[in-house]
PDB file of N, CA and C in Angstrom:
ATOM      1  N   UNK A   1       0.843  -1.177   0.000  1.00  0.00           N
ATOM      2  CA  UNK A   1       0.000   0.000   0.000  1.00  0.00           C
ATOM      3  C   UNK A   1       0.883   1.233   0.000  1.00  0.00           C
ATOM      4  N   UNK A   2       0.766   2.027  -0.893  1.00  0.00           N
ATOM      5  CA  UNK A   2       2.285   3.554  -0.654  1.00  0.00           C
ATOM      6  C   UNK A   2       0.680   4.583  -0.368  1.00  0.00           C
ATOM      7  N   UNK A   3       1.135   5.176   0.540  1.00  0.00           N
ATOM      8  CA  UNK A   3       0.163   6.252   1.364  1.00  0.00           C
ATOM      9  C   UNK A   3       0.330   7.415   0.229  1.00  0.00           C
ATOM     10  N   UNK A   4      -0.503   8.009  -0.139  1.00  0.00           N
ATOM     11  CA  UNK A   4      -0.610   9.381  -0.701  1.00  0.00           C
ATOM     12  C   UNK A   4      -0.197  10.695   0.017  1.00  0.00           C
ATOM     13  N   UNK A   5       0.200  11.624  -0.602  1.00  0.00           N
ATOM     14  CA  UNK A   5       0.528  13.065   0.106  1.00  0.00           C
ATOM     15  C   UNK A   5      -0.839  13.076   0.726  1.00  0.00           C
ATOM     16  N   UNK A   6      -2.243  13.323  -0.184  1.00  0.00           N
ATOM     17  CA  UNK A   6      -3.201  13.931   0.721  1.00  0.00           C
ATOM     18  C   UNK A   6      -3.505  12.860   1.716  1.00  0.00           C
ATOM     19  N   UNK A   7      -3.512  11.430   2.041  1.00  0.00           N
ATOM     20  CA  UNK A   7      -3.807  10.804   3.285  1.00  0.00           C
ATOM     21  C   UNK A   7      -2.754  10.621   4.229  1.00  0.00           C
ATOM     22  N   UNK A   8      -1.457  11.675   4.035  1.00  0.00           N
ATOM     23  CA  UNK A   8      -0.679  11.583   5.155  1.00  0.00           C
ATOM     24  C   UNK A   8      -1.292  12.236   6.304  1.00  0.00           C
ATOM     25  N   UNK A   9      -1.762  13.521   5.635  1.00  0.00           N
ATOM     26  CA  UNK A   9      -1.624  14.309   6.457  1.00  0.00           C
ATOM     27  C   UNK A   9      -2.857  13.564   7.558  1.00  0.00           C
ATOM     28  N   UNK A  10      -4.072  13.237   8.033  1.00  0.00           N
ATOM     29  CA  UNK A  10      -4.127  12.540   8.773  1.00  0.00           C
ATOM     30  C   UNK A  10      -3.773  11.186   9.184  1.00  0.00           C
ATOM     31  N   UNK A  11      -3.516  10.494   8.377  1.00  0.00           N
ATOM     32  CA  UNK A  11      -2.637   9.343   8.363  1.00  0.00           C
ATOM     33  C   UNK A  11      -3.971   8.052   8.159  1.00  0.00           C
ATOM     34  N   UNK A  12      -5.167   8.523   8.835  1.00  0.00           N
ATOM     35  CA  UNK A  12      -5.920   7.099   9.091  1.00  0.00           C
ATOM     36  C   UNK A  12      -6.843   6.773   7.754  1.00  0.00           C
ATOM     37  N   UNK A  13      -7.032   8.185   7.129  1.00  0.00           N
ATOM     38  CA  UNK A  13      -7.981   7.468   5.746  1.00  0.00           C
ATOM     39  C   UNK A  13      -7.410   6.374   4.768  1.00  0.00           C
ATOM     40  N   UNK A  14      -6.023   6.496   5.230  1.00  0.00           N
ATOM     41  CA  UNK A  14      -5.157   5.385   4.199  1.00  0.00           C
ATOM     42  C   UNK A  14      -5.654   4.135   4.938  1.00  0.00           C
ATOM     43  N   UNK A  15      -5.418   3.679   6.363  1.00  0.00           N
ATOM     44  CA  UNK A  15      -5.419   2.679   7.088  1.00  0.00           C
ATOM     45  C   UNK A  15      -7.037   2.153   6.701  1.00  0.00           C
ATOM     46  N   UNK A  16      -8.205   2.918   6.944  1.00  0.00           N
ATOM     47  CA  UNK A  16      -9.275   3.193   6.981  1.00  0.00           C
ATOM     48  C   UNK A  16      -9.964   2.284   5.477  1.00  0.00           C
ATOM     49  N   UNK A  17      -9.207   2.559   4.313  1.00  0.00           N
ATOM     50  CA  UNK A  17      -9.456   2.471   2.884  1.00  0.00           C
ATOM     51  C   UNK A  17      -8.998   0.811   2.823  1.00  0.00           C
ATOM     52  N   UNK A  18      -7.774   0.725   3.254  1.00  0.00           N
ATOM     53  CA  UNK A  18      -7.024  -0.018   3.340  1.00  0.00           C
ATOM     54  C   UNK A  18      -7.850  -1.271   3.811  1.00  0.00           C
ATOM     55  N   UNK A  19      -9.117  -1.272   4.405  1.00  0.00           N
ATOM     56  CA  UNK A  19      -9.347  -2.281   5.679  1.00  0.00           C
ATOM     57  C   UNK A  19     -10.948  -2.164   5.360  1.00  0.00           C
ATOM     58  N   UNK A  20     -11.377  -0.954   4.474  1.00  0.00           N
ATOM     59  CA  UNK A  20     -12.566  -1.076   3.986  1.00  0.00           C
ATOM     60  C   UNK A  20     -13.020  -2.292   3.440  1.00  0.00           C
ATOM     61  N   UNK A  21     -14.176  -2.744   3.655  1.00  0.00           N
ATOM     62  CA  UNK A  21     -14.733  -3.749   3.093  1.00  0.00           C
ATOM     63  C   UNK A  21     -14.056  -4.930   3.124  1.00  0.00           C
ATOM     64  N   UNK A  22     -13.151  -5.269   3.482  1.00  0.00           N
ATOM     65  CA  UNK A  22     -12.086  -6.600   3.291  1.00  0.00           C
ATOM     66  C   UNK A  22     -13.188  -7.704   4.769  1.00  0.00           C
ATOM     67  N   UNK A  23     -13.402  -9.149   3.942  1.00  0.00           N
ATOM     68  CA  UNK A  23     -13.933 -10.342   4.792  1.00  0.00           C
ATOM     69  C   UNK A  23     -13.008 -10.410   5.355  1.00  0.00           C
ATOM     70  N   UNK A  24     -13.215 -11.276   6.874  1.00  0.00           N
ATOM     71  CA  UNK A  24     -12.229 -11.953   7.407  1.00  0.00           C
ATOM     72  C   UNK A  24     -12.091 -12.857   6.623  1.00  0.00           C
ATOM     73  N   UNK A  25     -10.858 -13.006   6.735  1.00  0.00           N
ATOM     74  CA  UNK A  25      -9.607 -14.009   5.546  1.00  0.00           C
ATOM     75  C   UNK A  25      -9.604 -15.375   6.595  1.00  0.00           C
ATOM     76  N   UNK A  26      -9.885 -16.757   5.702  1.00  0.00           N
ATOM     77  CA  UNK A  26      -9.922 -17.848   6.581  1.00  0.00           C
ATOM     78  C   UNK A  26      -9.207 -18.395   5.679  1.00  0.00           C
ATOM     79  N   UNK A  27      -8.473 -18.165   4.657  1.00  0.00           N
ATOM     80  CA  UNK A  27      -7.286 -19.315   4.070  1.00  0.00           C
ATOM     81  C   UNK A  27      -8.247 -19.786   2.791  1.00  0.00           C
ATOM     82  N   UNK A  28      -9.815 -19.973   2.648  1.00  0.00           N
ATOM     83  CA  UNK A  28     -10.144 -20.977   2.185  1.00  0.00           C
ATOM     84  C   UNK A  28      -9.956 -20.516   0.300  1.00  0.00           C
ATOM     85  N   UNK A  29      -9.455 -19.193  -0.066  1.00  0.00           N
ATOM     86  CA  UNK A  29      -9.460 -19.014  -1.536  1.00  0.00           C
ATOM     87  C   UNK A  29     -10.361 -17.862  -1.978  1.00  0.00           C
ATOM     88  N   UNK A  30     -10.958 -18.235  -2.931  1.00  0.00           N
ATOM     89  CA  UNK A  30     -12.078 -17.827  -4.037  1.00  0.00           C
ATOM     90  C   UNK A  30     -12.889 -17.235  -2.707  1.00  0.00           C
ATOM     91  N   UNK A  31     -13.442 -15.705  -3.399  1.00  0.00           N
ATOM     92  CA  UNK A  31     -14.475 -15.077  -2.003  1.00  0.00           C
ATOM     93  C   UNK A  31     -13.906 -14.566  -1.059  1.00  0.00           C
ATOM     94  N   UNK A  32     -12.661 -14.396  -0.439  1.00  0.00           N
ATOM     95  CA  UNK A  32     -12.401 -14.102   0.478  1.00  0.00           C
ATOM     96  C   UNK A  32     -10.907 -12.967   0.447  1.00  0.00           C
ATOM     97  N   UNK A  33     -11.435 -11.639   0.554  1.00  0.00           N
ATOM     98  CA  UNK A  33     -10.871 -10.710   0.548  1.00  0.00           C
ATOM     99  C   UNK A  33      -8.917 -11.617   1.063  1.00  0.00           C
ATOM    100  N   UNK A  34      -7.668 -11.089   0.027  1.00  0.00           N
ATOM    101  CA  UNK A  34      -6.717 -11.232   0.833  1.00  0.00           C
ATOM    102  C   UNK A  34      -6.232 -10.172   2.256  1.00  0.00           C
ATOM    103  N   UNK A  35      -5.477 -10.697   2.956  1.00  0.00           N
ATOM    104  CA  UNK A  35      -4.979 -10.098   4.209  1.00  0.00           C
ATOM    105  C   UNK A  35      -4.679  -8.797   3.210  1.00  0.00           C
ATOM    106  N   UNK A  36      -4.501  -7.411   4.549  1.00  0.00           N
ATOM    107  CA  UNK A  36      -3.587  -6.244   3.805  1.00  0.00           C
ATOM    108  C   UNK A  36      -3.103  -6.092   4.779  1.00  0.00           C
ATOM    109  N   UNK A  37      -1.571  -6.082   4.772  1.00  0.00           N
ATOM    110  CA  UNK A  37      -0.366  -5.713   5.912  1.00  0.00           C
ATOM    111  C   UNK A  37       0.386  -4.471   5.464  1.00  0.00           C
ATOM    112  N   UNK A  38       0.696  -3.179   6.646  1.00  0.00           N
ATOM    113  CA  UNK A  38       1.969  -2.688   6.390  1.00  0.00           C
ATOM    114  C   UNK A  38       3.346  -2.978   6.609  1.00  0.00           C
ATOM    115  N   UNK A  39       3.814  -2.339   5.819  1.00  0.00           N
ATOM    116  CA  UNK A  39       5.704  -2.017   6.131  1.00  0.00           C
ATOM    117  C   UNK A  39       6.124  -1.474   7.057  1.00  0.00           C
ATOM    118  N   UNK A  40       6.888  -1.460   7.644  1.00  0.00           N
ATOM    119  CA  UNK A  40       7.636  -0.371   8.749  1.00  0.00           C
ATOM    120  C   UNK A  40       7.176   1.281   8.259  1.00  0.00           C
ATOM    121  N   UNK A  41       8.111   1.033   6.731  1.00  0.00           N
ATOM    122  CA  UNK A  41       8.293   2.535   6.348  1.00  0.00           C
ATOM    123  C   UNK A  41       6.430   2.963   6.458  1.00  0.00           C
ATOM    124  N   UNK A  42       5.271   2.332   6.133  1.00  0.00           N
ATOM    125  CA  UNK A  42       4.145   2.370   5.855  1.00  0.00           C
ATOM    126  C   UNK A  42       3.686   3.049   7.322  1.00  0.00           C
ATOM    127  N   UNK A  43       4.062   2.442   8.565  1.00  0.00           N
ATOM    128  CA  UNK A  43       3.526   2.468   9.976  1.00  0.00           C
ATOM    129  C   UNK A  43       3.934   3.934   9.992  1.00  0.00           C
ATOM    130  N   UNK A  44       5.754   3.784   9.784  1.00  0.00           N
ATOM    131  CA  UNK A  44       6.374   5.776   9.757  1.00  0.00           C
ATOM    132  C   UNK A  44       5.557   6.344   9.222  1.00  0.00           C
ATOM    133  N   UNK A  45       5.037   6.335   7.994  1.00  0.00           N
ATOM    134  CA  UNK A  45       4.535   7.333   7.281  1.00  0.00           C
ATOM    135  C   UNK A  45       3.273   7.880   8.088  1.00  0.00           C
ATOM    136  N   UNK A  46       2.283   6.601   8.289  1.00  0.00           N
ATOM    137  CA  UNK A  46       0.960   7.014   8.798  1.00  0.00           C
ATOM    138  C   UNK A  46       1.252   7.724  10.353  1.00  0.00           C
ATOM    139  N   UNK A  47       2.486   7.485  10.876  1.00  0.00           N
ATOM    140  CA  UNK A  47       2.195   7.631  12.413  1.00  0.00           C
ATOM    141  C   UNK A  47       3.523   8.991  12.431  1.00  0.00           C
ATOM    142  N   UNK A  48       3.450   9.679  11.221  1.00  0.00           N
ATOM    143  CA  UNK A  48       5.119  10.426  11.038  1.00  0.00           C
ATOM    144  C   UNK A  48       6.058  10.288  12.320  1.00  0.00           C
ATOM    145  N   UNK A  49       6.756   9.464  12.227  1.00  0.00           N
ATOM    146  CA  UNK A  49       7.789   9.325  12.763  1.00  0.00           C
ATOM    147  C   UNK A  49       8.881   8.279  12.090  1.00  0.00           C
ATOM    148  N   UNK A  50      10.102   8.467  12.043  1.00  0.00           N
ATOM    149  CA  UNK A  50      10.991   7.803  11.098  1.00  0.00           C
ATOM    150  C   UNK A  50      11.120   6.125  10.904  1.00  0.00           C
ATOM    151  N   UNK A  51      11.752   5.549   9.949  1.00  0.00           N
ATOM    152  CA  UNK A  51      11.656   3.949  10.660  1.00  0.00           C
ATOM    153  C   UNK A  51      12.752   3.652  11.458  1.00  0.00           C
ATOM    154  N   UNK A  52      13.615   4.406  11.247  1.00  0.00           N
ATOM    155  CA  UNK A  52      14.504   4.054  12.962  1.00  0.00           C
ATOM    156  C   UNK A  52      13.721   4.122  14.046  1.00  0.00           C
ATOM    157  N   UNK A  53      12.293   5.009  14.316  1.00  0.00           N
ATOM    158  CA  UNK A  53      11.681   4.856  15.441  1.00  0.00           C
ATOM    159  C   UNK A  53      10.870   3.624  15.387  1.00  0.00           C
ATOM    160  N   UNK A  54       9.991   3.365  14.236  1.00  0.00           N
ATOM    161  CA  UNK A  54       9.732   2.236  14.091  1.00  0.00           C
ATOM    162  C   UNK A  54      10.352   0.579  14.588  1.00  0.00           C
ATOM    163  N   UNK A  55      11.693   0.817  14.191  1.00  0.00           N
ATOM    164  CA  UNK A  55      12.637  -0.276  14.036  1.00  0.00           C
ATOM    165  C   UNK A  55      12.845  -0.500  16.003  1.00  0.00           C
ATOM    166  N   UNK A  56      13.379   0.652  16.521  1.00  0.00           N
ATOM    167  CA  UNK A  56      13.605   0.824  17.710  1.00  0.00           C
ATOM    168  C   UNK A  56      12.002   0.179  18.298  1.00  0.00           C
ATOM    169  N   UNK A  57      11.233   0.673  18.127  1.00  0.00           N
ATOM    170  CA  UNK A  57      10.320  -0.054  19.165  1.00  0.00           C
ATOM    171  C   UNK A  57      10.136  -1.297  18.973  1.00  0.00           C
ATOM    172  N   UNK A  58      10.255  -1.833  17.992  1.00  0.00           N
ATOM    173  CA  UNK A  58      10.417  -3.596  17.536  1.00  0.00           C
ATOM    174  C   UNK A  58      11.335  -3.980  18.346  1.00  0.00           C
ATOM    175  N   UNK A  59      12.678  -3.338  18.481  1.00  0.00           N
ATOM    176  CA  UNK A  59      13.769  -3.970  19.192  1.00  0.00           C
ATOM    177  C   UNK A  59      13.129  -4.115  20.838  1.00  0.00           C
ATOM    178  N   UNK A  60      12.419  -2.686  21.192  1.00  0.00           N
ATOM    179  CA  UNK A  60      12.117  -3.459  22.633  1.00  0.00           C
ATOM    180  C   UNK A  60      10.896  -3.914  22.679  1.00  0.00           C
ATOM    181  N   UNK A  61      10.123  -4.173  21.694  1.00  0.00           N
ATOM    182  CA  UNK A  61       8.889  -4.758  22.489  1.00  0.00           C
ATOM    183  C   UNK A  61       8.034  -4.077  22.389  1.00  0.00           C
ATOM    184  N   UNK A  62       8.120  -2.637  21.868  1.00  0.00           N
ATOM    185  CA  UNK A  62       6.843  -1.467  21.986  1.00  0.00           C
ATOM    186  C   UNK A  62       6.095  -0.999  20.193  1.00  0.00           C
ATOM    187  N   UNK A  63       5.423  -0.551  20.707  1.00  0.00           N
ATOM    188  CA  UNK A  63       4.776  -0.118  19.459  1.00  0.00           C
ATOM    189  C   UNK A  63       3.810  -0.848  18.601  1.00  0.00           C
ATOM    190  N   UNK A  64       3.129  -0.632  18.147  1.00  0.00           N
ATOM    191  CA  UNK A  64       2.171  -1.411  17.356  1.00  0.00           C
ATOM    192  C   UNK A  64       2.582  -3.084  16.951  1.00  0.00           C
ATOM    193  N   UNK A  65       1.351  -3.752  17.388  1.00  0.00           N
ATOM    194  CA  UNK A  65       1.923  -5.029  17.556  1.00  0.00           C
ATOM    195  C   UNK A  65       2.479  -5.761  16.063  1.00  0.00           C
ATOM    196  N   UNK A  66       3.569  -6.275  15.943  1.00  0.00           N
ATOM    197  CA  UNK A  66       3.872  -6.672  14.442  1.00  0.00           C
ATOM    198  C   UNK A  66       4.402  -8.162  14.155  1.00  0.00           C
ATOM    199  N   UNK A  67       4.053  -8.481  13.027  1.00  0.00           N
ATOM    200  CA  UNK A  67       4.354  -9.712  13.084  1.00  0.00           C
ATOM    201  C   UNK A  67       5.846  -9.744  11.812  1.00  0.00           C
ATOM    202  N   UNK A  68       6.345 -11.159  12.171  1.00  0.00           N
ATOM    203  CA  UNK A  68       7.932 -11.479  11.108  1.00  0.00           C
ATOM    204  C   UNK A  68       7.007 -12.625  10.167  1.00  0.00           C
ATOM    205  N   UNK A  69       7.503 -12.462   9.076  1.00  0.00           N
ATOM    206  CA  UNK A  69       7.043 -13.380   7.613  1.00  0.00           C
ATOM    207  C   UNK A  69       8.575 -13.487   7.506  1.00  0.00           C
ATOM    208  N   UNK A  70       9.468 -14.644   7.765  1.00  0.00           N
ATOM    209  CA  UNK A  70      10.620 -14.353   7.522  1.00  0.00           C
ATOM    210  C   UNK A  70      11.365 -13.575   8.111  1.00  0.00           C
ATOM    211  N   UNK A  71      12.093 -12.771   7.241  1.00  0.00           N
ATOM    212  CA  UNK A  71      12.931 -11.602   7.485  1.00  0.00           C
ATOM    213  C   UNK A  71      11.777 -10.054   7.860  1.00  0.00           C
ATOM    214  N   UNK A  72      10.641 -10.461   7.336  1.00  0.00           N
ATOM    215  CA  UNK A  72      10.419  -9.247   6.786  1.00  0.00           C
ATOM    216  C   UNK A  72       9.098  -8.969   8.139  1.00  0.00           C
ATOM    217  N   UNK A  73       9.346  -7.655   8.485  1.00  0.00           N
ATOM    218  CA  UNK A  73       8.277  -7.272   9.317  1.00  0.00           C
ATOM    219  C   UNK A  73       6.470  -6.560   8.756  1.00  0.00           C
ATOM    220  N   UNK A  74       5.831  -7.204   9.604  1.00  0.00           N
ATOM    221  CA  UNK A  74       4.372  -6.257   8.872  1.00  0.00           C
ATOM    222  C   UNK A  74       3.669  -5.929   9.786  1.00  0.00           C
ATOM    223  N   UNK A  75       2.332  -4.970   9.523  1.00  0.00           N
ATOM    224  CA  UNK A  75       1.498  -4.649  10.574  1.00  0.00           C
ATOM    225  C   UNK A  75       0.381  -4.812   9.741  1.00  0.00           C
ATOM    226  N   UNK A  76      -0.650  -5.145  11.046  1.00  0.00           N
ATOM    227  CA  UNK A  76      -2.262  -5.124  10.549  1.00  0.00           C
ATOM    228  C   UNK A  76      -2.488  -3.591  10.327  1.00  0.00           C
ATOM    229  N   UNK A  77      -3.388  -3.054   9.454  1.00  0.00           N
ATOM    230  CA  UNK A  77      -3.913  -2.039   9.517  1.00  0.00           C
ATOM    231  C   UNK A  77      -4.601  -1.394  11.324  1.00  0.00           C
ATOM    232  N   UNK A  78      -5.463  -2.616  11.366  1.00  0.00           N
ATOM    233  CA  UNK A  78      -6.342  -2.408  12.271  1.00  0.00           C
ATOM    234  C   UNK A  78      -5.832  -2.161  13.574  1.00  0.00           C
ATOM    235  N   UNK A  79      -4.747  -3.435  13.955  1.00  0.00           N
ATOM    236  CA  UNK A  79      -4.053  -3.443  15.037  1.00  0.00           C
ATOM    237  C   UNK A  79      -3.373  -1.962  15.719  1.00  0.00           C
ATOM    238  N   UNK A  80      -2.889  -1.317  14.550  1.00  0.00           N
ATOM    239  CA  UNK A  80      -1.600  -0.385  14.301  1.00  0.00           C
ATOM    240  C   UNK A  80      -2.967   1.139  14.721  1.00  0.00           C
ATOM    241  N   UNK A  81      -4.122   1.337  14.368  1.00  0.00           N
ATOM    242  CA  UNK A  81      -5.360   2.139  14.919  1.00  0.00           C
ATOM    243  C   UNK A  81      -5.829   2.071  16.535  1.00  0.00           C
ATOM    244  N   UNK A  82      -5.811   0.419  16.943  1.00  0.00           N
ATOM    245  CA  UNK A  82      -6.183  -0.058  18.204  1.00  0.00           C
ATOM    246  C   UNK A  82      -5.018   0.882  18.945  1.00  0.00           C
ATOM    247  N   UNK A  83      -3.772   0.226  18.392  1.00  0.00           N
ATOM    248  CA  UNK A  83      -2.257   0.790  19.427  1.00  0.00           C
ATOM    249  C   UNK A  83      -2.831   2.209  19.648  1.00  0.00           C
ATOM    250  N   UNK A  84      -2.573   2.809  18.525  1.00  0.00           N
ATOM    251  CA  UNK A  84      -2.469   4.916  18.767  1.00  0.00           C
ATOM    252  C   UNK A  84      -3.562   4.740  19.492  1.00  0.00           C
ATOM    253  N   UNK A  85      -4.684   4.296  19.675  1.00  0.00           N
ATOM    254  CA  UNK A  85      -6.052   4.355  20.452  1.00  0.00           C
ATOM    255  C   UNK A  85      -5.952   4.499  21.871  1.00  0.00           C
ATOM    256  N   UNK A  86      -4.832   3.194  22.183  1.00  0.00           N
ATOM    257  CA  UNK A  86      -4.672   3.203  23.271  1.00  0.00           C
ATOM    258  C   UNK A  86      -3.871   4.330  24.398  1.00  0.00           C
ATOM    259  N   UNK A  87      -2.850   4.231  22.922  1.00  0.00           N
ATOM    260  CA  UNK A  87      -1.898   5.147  23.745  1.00  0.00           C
ATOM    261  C   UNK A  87      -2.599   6.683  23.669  1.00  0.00           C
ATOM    262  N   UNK A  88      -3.595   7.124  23.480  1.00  0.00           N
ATOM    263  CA  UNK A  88      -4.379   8.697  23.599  1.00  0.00           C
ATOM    264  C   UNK A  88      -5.004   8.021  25.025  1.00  0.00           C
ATOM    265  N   UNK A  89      -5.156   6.840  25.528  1.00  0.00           N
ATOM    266  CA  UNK A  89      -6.293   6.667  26.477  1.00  0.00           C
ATOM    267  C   UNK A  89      -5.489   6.682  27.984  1.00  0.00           C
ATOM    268  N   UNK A  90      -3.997   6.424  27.467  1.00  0.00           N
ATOM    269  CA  UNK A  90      -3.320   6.466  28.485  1.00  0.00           C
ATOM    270  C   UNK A  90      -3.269   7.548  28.813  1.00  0.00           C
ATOM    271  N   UNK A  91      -3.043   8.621  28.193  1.00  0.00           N
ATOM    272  CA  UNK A  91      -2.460  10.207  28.436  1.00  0.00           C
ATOM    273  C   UNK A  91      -3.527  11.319  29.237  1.00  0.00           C
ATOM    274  N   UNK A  92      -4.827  10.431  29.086  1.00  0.00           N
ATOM    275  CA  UNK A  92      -6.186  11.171  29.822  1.00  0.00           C
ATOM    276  C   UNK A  92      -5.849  11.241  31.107  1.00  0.00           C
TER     277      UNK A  92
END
């Protein structure tokens, strides 16, 4: 998914679009929307902050929960909305 200039600037209509309409995905094929995961650089963009910050919170444990395919790191759309959610609920 590469985020657009105009959905940076709030960051969530990309995530939002992204996650529109998609079934839950059960493996079985035909009919069933595929998964949509971000990139690191994807999470930076929507959440502006660099992917060294990105990268850094992977190293300890923080930040939007992400999963390894391999080498390669991804995030749920949805998950990566829940996180920032939370962390505004902490700050009340």
């Amino acid at each position: 998914m590469t985020v657009e200039h105009s959905q940076r600037r709030s960051g969530w209509p990309a995530v939002q679009a992204a996650t529109r309409g998609s079934a839950p995905t059960d493996g079985l094929g035909a009919g069933h929307a595929d998964p949509m995961f971000l990139t690191v650089q994807e999470v930076a963009e929507l959440l502006r902050v660099s992917p060294a910050t990105v990268r850094a919170w992977i190293a300890k444990g923080e930040g939007p929960p992400a999963m390894r395919f391999g080498k390669q790191i991804r995030y749920r759309p949805e998950r990566v909305m829940e996180w920032v959610e939370q962390q505004e609920e902490g700050r009340g």
